[in-house]
PDB file of N, CA and C in Angstrom:
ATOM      1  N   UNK A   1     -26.973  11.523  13.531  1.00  0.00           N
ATOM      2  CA  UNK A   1     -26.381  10.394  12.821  1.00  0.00           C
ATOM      3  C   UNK A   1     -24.866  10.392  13.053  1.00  0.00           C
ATOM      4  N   UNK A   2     -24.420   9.290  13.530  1.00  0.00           N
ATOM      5  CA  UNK A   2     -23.180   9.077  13.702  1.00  0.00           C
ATOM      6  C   UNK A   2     -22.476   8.691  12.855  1.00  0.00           C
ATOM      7  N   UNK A   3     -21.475   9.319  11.953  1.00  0.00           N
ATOM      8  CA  UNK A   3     -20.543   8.856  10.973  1.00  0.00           C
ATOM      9  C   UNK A   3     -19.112   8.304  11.069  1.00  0.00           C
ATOM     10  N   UNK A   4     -18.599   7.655  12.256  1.00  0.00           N
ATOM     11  CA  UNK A   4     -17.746   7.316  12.784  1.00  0.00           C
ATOM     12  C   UNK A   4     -17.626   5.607  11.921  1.00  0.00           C
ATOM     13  N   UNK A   5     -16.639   5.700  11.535  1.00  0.00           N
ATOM     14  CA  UNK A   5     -16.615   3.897  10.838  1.00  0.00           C
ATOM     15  C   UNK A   5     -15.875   2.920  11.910  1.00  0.00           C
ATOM     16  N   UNK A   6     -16.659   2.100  12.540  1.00  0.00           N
ATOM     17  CA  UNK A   6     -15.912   0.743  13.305  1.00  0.00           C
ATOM     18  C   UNK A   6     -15.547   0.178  12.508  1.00  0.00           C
ATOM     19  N   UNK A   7     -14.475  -0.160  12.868  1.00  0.00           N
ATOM     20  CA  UNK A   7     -13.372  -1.760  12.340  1.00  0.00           C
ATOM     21  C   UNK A   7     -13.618  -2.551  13.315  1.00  0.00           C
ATOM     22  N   UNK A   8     -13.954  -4.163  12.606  1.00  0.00           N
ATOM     23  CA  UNK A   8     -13.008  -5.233  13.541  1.00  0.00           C
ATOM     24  C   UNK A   8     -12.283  -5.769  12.628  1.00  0.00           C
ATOM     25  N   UNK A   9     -11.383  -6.386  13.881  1.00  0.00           N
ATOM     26  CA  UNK A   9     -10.283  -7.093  13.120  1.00  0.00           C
ATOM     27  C   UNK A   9     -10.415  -8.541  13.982  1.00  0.00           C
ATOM     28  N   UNK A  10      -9.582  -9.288  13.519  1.00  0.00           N
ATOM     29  CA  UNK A  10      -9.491 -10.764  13.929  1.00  0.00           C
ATOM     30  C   UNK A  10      -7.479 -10.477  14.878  1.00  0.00           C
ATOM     31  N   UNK A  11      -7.660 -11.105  15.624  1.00  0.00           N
ATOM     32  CA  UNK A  11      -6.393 -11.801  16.595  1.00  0.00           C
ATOM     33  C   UNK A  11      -5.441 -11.506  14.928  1.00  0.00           C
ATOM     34  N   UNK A  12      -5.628 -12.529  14.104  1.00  0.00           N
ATOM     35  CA  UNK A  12      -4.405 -13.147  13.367  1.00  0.00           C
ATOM     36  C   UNK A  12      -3.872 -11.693  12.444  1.00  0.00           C
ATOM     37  N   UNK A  13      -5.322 -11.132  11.819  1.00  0.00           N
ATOM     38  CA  UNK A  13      -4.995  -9.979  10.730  1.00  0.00           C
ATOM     39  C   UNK A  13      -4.479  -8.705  11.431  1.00  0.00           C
ATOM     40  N   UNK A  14      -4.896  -8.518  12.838  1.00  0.00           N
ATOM     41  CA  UNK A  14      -4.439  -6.826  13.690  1.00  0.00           C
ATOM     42  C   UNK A  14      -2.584  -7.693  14.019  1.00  0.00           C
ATOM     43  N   UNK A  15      -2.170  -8.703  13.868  1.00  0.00           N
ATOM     44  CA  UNK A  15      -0.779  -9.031  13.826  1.00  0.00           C
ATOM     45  C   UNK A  15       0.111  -8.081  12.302  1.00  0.00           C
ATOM     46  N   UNK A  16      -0.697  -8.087  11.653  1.00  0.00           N
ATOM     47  CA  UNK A  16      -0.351  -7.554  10.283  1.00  0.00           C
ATOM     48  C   UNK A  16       0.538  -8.337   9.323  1.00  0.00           C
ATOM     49  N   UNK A  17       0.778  -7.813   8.766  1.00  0.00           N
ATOM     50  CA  UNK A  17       2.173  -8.188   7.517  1.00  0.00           C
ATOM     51  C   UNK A  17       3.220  -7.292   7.094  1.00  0.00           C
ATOM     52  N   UNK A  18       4.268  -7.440   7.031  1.00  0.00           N
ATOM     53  CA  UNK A  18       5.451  -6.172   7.225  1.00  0.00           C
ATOM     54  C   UNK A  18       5.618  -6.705   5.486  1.00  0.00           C
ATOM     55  N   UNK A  19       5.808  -5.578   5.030  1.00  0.00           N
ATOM     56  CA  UNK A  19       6.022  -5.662   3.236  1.00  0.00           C
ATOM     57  C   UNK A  19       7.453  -4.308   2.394  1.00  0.00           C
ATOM     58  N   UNK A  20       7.405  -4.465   1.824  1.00  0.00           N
ATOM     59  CA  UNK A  20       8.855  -3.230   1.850  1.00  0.00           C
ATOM     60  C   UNK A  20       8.596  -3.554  -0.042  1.00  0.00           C
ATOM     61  N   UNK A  21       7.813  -4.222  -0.508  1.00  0.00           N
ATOM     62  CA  UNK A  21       7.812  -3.658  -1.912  1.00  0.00           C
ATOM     63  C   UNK A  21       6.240  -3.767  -2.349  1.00  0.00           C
ATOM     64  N   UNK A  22       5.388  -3.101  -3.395  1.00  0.00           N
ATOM     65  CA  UNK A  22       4.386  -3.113  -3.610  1.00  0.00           C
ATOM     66  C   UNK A  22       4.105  -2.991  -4.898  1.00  0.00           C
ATOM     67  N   UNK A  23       3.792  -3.833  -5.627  1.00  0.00           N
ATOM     68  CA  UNK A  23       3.623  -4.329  -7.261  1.00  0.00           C
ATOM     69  C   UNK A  23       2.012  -3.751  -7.443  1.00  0.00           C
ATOM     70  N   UNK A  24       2.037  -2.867  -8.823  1.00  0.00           N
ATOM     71  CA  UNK A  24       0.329  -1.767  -8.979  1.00  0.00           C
ATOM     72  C   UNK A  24       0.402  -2.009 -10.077  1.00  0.00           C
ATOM     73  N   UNK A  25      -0.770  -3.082 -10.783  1.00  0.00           N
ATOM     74  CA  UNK A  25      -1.679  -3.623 -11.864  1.00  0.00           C
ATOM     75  C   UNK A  25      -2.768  -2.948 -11.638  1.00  0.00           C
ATOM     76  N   UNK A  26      -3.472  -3.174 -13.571  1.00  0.00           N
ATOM     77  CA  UNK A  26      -4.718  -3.427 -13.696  1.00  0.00           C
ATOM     78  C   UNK A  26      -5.627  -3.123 -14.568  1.00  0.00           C
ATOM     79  N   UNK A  27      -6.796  -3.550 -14.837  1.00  0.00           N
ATOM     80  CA  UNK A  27      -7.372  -3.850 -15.761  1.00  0.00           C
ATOM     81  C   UNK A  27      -8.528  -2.408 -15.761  1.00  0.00           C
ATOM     82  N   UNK A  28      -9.381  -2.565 -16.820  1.00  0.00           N
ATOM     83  CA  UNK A  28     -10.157  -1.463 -16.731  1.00  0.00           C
ATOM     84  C   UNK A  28     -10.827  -0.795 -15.776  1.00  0.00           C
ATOM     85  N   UNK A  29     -11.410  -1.902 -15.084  1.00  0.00           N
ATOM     86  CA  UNK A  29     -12.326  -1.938 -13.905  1.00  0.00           C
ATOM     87  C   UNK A  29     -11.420  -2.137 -12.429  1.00  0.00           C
ATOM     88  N   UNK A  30     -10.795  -3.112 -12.254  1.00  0.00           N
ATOM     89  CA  UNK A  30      -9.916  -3.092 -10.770  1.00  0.00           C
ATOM     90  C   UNK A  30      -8.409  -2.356 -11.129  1.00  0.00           C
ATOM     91  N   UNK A  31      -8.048  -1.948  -9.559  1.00  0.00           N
ATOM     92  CA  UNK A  31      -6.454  -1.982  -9.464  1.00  0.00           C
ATOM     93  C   UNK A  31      -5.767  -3.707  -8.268  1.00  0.00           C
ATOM     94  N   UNK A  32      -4.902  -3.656  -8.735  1.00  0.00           N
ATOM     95  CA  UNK A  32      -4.803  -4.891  -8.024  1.00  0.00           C
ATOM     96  C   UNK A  32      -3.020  -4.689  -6.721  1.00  0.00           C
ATOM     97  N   UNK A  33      -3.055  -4.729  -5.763  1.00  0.00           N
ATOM     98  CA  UNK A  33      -1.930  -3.781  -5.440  1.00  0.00           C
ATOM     99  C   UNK A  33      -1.026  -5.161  -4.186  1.00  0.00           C
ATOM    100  N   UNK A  34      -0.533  -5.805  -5.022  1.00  0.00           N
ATOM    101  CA  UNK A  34       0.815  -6.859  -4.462  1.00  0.00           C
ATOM    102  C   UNK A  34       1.699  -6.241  -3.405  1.00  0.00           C
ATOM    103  N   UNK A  35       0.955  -6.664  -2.011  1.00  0.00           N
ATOM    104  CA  UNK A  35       2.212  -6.622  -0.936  1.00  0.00           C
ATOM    105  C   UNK A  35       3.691  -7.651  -0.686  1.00  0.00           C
ATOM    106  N   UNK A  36       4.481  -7.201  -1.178  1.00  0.00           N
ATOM    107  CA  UNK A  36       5.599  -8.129  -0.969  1.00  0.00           C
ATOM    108  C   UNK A  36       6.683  -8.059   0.118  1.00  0.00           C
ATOM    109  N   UNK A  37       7.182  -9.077   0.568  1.00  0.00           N
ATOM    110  CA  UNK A  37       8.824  -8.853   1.101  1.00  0.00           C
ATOM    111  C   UNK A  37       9.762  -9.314   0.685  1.00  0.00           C
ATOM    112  N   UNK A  38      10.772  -8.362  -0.034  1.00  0.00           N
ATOM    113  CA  UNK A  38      12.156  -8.709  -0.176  1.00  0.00           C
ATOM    114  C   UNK A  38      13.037  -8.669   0.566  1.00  0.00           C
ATOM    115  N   UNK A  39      13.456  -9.586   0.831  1.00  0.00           N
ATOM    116  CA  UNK A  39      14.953 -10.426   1.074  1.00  0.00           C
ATOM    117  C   UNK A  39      16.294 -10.455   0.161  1.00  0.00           C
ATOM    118  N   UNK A  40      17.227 -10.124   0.956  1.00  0.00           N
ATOM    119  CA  UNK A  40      18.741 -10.647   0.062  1.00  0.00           C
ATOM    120  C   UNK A  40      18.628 -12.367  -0.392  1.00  0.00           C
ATOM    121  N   UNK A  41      19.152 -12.150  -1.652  1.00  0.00           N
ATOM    122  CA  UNK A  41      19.252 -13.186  -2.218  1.00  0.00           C
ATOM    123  C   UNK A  41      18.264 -14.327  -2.394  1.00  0.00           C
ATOM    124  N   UNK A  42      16.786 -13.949  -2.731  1.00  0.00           N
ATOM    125  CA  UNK A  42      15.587 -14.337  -2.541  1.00  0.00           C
ATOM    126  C   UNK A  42      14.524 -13.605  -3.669  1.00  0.00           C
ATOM    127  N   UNK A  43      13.784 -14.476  -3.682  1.00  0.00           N
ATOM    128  CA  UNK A  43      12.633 -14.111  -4.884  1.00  0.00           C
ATOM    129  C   UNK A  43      11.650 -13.746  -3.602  1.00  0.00           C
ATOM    130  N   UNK A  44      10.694 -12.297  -4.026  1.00  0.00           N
ATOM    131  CA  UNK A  44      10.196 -11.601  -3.746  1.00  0.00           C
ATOM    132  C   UNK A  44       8.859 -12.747  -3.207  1.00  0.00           C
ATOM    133  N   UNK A  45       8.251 -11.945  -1.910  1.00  0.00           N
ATOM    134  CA  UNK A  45       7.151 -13.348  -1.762  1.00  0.00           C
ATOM    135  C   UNK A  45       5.941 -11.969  -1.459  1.00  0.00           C
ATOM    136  N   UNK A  46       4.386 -12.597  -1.983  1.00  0.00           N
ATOM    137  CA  UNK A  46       3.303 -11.635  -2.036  1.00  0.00           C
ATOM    138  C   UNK A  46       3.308 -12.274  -0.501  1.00  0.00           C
ATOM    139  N   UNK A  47       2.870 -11.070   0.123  1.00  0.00           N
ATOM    140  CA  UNK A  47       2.240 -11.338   2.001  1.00  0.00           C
ATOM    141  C   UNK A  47       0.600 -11.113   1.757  1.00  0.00           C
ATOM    142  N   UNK A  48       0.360  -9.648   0.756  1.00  0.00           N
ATOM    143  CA  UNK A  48      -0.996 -10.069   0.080  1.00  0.00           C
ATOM    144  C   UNK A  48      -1.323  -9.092  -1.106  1.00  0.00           C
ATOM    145  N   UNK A  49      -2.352  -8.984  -1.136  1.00  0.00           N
ATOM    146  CA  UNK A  49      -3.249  -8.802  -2.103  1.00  0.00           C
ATOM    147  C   UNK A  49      -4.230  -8.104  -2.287  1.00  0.00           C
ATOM    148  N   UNK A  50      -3.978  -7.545  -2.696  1.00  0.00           N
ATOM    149  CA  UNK A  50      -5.257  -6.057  -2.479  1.00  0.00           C
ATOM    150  C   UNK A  50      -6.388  -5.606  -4.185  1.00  0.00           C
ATOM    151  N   UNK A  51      -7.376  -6.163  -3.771  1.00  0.00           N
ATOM    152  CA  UNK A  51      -8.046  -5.812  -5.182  1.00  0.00           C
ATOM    153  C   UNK A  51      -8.696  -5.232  -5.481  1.00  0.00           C
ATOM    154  N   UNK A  52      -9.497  -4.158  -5.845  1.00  0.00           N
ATOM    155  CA  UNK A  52     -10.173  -2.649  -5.604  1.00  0.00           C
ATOM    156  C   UNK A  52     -11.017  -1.873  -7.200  1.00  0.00           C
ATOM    157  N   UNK A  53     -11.596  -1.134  -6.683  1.00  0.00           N
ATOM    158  CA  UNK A  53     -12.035  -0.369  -7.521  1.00  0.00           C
ATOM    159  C   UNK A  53     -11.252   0.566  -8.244  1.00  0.00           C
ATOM    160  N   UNK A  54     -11.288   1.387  -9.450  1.00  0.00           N
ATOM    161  CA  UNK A  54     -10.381   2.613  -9.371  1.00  0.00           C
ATOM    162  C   UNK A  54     -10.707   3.525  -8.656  1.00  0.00           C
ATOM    163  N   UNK A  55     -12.320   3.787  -8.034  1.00  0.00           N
ATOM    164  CA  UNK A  55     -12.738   5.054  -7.442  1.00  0.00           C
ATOM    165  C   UNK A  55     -11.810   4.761  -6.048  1.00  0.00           C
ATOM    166  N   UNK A  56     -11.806   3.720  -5.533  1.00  0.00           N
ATOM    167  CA  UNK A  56     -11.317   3.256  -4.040  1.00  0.00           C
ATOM    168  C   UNK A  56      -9.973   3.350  -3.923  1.00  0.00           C
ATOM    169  N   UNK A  57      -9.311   2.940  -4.986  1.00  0.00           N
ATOM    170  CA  UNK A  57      -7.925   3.317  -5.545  1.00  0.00           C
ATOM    171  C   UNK A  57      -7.436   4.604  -5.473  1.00  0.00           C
ATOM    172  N   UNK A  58      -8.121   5.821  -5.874  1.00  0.00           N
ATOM    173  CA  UNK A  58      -7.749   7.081  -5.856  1.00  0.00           C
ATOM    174  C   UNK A  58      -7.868   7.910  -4.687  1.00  0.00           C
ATOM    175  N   UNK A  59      -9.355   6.864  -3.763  1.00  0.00           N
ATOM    176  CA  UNK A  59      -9.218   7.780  -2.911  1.00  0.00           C
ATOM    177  C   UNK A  59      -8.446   6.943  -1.670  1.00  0.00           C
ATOM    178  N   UNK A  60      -7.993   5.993  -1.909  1.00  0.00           N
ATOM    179  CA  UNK A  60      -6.635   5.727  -0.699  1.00  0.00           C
ATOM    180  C   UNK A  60      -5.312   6.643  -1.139  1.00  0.00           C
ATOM    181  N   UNK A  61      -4.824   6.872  -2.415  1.00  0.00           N
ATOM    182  CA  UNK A  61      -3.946   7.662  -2.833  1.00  0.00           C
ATOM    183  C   UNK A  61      -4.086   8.810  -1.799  1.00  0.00           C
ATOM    184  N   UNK A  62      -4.906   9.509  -2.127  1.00  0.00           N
ATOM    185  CA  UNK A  62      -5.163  10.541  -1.374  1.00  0.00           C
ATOM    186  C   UNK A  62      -5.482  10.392  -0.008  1.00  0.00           C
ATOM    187  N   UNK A  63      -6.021   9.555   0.555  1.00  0.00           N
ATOM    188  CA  UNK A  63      -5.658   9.347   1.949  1.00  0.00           C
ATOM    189  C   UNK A  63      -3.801   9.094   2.650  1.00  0.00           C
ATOM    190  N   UNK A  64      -3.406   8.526   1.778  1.00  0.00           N
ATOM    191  CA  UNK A  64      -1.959   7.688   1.998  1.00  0.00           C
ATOM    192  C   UNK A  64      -1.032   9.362   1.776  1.00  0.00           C
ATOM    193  N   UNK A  65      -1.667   9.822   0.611  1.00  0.00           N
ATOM    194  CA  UNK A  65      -0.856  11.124   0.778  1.00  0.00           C
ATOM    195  C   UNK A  65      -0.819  12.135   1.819  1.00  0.00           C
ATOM    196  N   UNK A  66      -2.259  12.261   2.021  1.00  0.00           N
ATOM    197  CA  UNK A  66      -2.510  13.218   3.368  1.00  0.00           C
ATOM    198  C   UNK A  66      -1.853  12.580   4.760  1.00  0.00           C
ATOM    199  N   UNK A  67      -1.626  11.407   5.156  1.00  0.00           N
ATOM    200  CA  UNK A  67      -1.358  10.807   6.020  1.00  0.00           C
ATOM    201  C   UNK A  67       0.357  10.776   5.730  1.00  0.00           C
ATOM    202  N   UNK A  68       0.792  10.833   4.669  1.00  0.00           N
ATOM    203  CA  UNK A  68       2.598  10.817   4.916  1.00  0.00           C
ATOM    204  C   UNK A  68       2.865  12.536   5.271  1.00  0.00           C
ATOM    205  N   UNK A  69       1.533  13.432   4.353  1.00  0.00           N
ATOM    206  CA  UNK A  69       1.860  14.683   4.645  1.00  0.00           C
ATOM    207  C   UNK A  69       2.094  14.754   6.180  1.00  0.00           C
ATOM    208  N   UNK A  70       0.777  14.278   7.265  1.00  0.00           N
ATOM    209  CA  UNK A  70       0.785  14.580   8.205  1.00  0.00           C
ATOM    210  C   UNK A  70       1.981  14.065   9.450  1.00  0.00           C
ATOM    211  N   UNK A  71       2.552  12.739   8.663  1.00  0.00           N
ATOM    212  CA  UNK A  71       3.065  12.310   9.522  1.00  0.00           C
ATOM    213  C   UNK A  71       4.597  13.105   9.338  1.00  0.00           C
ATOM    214  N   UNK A  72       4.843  14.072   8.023  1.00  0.00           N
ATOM    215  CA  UNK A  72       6.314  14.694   8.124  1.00  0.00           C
ATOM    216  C   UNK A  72       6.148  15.797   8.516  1.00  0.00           C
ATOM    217  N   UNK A  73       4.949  16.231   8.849  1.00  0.00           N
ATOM    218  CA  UNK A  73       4.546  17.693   9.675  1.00  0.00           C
ATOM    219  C   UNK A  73       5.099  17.325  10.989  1.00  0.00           C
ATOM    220  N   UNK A  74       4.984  16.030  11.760  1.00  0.00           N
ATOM    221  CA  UNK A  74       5.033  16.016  13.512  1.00  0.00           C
ATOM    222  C   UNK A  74       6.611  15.437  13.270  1.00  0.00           C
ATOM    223  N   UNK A  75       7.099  14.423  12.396  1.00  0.00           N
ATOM    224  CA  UNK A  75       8.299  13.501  12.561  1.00  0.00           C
ATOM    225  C   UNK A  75       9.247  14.029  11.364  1.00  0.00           C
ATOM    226  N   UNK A  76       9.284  14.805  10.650  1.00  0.00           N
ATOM    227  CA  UNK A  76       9.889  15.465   9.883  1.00  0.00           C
ATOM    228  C   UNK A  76      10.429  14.426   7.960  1.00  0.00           C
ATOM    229  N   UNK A  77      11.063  14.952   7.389  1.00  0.00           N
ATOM    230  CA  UNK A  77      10.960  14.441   5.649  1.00  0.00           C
ATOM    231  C   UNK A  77      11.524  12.763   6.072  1.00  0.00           C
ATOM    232  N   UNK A  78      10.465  12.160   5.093  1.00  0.00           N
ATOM    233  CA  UNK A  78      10.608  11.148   5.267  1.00  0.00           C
ATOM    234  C   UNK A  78      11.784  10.626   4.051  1.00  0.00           C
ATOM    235  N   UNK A  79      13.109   9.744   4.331  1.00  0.00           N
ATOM    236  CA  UNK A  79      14.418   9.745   3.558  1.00  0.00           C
ATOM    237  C   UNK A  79      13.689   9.250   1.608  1.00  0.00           C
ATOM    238  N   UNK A  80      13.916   9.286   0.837  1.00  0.00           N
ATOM    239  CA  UNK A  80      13.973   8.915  -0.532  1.00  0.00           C
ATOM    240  C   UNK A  80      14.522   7.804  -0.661  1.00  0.00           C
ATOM    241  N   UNK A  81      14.020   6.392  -1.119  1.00  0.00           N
ATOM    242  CA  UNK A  81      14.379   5.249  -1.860  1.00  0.00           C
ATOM    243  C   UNK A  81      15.750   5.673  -1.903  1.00  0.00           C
ATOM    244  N   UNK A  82      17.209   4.740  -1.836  1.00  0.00           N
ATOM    245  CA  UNK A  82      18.257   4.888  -2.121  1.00  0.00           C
ATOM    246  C   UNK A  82      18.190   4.786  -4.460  1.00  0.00           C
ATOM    247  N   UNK A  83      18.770   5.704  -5.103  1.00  0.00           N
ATOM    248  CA  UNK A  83      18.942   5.626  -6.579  1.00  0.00           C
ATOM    249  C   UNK A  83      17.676   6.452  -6.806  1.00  0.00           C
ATOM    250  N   UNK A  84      16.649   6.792  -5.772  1.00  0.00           N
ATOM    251  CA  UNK A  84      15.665   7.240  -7.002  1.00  0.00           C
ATOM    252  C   UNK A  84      14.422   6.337  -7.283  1.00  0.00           C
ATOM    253  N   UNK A  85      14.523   5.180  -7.013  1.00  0.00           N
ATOM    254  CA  UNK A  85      13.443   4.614  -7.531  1.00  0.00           C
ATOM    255  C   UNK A  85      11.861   4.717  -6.835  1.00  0.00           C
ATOM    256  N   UNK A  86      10.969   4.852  -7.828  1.00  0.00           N
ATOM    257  CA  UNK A  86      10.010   4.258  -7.358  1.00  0.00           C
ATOM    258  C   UNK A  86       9.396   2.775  -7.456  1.00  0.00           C
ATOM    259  N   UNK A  87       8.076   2.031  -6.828  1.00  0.00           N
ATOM    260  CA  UNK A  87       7.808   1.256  -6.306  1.00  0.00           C
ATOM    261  C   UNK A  87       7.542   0.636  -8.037  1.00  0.00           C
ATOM    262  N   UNK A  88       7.641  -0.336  -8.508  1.00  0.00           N
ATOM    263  CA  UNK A  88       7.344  -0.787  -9.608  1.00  0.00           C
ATOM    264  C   UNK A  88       5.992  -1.132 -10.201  1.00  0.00           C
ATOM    265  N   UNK A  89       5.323  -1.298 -11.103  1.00  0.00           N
ATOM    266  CA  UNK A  89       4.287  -1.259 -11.926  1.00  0.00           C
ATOM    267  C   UNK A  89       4.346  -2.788 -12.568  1.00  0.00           C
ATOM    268  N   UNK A  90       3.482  -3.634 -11.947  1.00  0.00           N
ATOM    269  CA  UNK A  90       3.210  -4.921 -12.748  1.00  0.00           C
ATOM    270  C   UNK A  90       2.548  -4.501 -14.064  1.00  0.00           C
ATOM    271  N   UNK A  91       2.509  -6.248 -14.553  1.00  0.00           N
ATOM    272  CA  UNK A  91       1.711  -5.848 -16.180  1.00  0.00           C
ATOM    273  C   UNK A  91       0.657  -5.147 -16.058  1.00  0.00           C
ATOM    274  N   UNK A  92      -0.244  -4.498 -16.912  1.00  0.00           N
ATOM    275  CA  UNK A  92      -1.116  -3.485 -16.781  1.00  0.00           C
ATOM    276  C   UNK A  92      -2.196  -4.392 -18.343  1.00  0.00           C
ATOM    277  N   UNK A  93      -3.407  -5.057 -17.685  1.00  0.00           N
ATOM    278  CA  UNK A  93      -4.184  -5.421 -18.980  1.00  0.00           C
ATOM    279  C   UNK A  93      -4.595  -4.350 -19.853  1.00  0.00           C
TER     280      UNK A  93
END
């Protein structure tokens, strides 16, 4: 049995969306996770939208973590938000 997962993608979606802020809601049952881009002097615009389980939620955490781990093992510490901040927390039902 082969456990290998294929992706397809479409022409338009493997173009992607470049985002630099990410807004994390949600209700009992979903997390809901707002890709945005900010701009100087501009209101923040969603590129998209991500709506999920919590089980699916935790385990991208942990994928996303293992994957920054791996990528500062070969390319070294990745710099800290200028002030400190982290990524912000929309309303939470």
């Amino acid at each position: 049995m082969n456990n290998e997962l294929r992706l397809d993608i479409d022409k338009d979606t493997a173009k992607g969306q470049y985002s630099n802020l990410a807004v994390i809601s949600h209700t009992p049952t979903e997390f809901f996770i707002d890709f945005a881009l900010v701009q100087p002097q501009a209101v923040a615009q969603v590129v998209a939208r991500i709506i999920t389980s919590p089980q699916h939620a935790k385990a991208f955490m942990r994928s996303l973590a293992e994957n920054v781990r791996k990528y500062e093992d070969k390319f070294g510490p990745i710099a800290e938000i200028p002030g400190g901040q982290i990524m912000p927390e929309g309303p939470q039902a």
